[in-house]
N, C-alpha and C. Protein backbone atom coordinates (compact mmCIF):
# COMPACT_ATOMS: atom_id res chain seq x y z
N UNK A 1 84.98 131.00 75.18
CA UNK A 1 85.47 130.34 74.00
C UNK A 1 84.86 131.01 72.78
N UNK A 2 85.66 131.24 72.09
CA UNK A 2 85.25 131.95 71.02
C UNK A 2 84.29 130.70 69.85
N UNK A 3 83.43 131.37 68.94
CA UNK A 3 82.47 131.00 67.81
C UNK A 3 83.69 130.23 67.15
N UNK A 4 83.09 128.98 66.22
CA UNK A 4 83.80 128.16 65.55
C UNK A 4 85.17 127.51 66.31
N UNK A 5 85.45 127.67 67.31
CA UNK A 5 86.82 127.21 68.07
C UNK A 5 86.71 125.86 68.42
N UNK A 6 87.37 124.45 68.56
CA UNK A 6 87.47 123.48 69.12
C UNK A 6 88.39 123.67 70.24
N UNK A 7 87.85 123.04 71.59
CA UNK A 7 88.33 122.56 72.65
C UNK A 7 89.19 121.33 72.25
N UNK A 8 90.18 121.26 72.74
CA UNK A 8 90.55 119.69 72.67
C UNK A 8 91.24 119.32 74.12
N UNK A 9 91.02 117.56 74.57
CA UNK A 9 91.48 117.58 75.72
C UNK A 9 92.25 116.35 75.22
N UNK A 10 93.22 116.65 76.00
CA UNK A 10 94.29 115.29 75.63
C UNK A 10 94.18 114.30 76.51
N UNK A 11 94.30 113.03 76.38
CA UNK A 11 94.01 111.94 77.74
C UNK A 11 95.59 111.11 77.44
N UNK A 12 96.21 110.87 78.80
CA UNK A 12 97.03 110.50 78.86
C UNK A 12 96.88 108.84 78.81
N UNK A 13 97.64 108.27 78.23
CA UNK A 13 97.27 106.88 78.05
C UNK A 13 97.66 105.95 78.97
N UNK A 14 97.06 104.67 79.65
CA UNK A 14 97.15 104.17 80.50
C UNK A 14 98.55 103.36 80.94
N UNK A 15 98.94 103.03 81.96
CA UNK A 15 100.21 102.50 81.95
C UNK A 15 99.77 101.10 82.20
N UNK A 16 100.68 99.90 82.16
CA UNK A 16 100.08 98.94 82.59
C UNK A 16 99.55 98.56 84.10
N UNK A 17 100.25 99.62 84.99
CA UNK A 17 99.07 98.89 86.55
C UNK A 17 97.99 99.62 86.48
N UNK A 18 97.93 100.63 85.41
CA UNK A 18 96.57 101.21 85.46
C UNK A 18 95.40 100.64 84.74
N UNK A 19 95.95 100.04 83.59
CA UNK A 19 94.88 98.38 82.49
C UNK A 19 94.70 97.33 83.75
N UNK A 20 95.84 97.25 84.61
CA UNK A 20 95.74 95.60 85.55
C UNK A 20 94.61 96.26 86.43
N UNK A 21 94.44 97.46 87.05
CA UNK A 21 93.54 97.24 87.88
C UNK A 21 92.18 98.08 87.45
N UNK A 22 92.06 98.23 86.49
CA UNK A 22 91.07 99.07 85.60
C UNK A 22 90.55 97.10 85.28
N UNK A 23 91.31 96.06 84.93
CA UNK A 23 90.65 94.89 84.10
C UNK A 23 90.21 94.20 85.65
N UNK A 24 90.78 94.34 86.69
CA UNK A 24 90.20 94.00 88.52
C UNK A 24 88.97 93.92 88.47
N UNK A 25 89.20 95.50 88.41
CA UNK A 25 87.78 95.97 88.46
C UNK A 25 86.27 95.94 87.89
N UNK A 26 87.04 95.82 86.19
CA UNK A 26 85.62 95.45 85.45
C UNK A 26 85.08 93.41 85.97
N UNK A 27 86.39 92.73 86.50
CA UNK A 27 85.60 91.25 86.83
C UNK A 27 84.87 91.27 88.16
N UNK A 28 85.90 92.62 88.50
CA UNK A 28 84.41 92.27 89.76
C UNK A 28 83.55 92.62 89.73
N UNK A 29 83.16 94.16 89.12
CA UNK A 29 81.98 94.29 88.68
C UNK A 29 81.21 93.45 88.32
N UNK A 30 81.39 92.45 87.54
CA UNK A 30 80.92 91.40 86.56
C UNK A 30 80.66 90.22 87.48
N UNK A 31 81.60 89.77 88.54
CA UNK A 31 81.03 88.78 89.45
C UNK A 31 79.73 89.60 90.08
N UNK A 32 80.13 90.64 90.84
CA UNK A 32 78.55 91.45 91.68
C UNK A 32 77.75 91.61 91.21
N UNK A 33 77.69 91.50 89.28
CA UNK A 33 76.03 91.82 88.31
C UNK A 33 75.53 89.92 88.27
N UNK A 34 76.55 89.34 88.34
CA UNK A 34 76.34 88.10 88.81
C UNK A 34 75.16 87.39 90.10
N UNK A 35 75.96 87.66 91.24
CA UNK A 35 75.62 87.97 92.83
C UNK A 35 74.06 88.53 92.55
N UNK A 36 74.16 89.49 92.31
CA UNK A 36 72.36 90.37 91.80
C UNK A 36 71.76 89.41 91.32
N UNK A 37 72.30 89.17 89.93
CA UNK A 37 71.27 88.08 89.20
C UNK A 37 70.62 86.97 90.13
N UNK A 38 71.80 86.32 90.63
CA UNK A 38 71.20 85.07 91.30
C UNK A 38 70.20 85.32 92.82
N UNK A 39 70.82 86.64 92.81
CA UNK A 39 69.75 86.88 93.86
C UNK A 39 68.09 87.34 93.78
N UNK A 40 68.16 87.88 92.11
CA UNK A 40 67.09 88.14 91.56
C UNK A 40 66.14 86.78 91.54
N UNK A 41 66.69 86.06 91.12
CA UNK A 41 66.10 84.69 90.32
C UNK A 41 65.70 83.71 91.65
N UNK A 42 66.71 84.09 93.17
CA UNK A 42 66.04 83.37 94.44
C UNK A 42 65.12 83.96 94.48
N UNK A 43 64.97 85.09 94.73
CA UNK A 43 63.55 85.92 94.98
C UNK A 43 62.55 85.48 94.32
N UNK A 44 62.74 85.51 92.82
CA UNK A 44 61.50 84.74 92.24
C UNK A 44 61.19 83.59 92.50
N UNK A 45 62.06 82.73 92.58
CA UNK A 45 61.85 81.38 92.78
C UNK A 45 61.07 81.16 93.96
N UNK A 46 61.45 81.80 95.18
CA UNK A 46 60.53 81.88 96.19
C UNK A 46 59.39 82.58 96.11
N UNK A 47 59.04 83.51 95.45
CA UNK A 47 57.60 83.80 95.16
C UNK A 47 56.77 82.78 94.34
N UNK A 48 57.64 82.10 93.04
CA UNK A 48 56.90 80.52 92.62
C UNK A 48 56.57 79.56 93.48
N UNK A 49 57.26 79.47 94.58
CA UNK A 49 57.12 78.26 95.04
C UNK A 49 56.44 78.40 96.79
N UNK A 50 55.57 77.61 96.67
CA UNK A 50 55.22 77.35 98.38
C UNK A 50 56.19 76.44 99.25
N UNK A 51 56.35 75.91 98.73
CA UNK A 51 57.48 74.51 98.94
C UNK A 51 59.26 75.08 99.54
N UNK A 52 59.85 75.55 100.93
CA UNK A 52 60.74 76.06 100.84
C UNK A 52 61.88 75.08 100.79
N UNK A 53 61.92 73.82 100.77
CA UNK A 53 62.70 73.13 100.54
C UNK A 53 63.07 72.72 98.83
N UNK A 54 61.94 73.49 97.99
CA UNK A 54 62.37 72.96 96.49
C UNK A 54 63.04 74.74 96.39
N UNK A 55 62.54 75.55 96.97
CA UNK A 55 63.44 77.02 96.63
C UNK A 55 64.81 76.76 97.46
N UNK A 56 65.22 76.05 98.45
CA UNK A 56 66.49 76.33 98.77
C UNK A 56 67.48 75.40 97.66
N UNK A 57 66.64 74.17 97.31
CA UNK A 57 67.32 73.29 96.21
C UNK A 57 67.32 74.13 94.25
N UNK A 58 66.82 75.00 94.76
CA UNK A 58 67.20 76.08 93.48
C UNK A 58 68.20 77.01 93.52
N UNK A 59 68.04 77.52 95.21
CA UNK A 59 69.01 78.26 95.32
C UNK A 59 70.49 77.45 94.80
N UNK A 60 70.52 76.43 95.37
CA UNK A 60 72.27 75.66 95.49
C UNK A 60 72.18 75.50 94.02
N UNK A 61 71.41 75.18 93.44
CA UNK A 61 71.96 74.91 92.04
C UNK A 61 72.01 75.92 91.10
N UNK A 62 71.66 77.48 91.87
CA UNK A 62 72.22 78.61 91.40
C UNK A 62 73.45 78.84 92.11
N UNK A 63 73.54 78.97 92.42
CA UNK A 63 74.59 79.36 93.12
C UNK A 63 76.16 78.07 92.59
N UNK A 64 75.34 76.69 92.64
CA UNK A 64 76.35 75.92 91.89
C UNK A 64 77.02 76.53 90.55
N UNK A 65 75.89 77.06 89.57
CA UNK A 65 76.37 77.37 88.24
C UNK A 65 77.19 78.79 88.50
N UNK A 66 76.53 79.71 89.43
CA UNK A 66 77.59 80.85 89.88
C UNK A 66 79.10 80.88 89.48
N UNK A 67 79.15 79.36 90.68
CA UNK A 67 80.57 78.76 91.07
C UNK A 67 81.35 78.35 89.88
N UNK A 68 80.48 77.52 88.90
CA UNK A 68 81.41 77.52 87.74
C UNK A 68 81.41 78.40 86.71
N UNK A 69 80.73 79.22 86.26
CA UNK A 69 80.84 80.23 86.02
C UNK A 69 82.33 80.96 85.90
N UNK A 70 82.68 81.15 87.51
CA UNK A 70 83.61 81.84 88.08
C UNK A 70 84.66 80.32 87.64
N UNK A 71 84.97 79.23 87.87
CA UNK A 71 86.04 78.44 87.67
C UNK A 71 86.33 78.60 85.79
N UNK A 72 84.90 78.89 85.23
CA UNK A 72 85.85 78.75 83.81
C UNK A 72 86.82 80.51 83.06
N UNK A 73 86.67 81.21 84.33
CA UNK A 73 87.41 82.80 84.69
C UNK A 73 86.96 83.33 82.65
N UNK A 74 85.93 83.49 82.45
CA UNK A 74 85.31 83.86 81.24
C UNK A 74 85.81 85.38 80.89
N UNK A 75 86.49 86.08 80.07
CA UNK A 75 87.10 87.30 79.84
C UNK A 75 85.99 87.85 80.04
N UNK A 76 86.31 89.52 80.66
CA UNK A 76 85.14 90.60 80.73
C UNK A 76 85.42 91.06 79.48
């Protein structure tokens, strides 16, 4: 490529089943950074607690808010 020259690349623009499953994809992504989280936060919770019956009653009520979470379908 020659001194002072611009490259240019053209990008073809998306069609719509390519937005529908390009927008799939970013919610599921977004449920699985979800999934992580709550799995982050059991882990801790069980390292707080000696008690495994107050960590499994954390778990469900993570996992409850998960659930709605996902019912109020929040835009990515």
């Amino acid at each position: 490529m020659e001194k002072g020259k611009v490259q240019v690349h053209l990008i073809k623009p998306m069609n719509e089943g390519q937005k529908t499953v390009l927008m799939s994809l970013k919610k599921s992504l977004k449920i699985l950074e979800d999934v992580v989280d709550v799995m982050a936060q059991i882990k801790q919770s069980i390292k707080d607690t000696t008690h495994l019956d107050a960590s499994f009653k954390k778990f469900k009520e993570m996992v409850r808010a998960l659930k709605e979470r996902k019912k109020l379908k929040v835009e990515v």
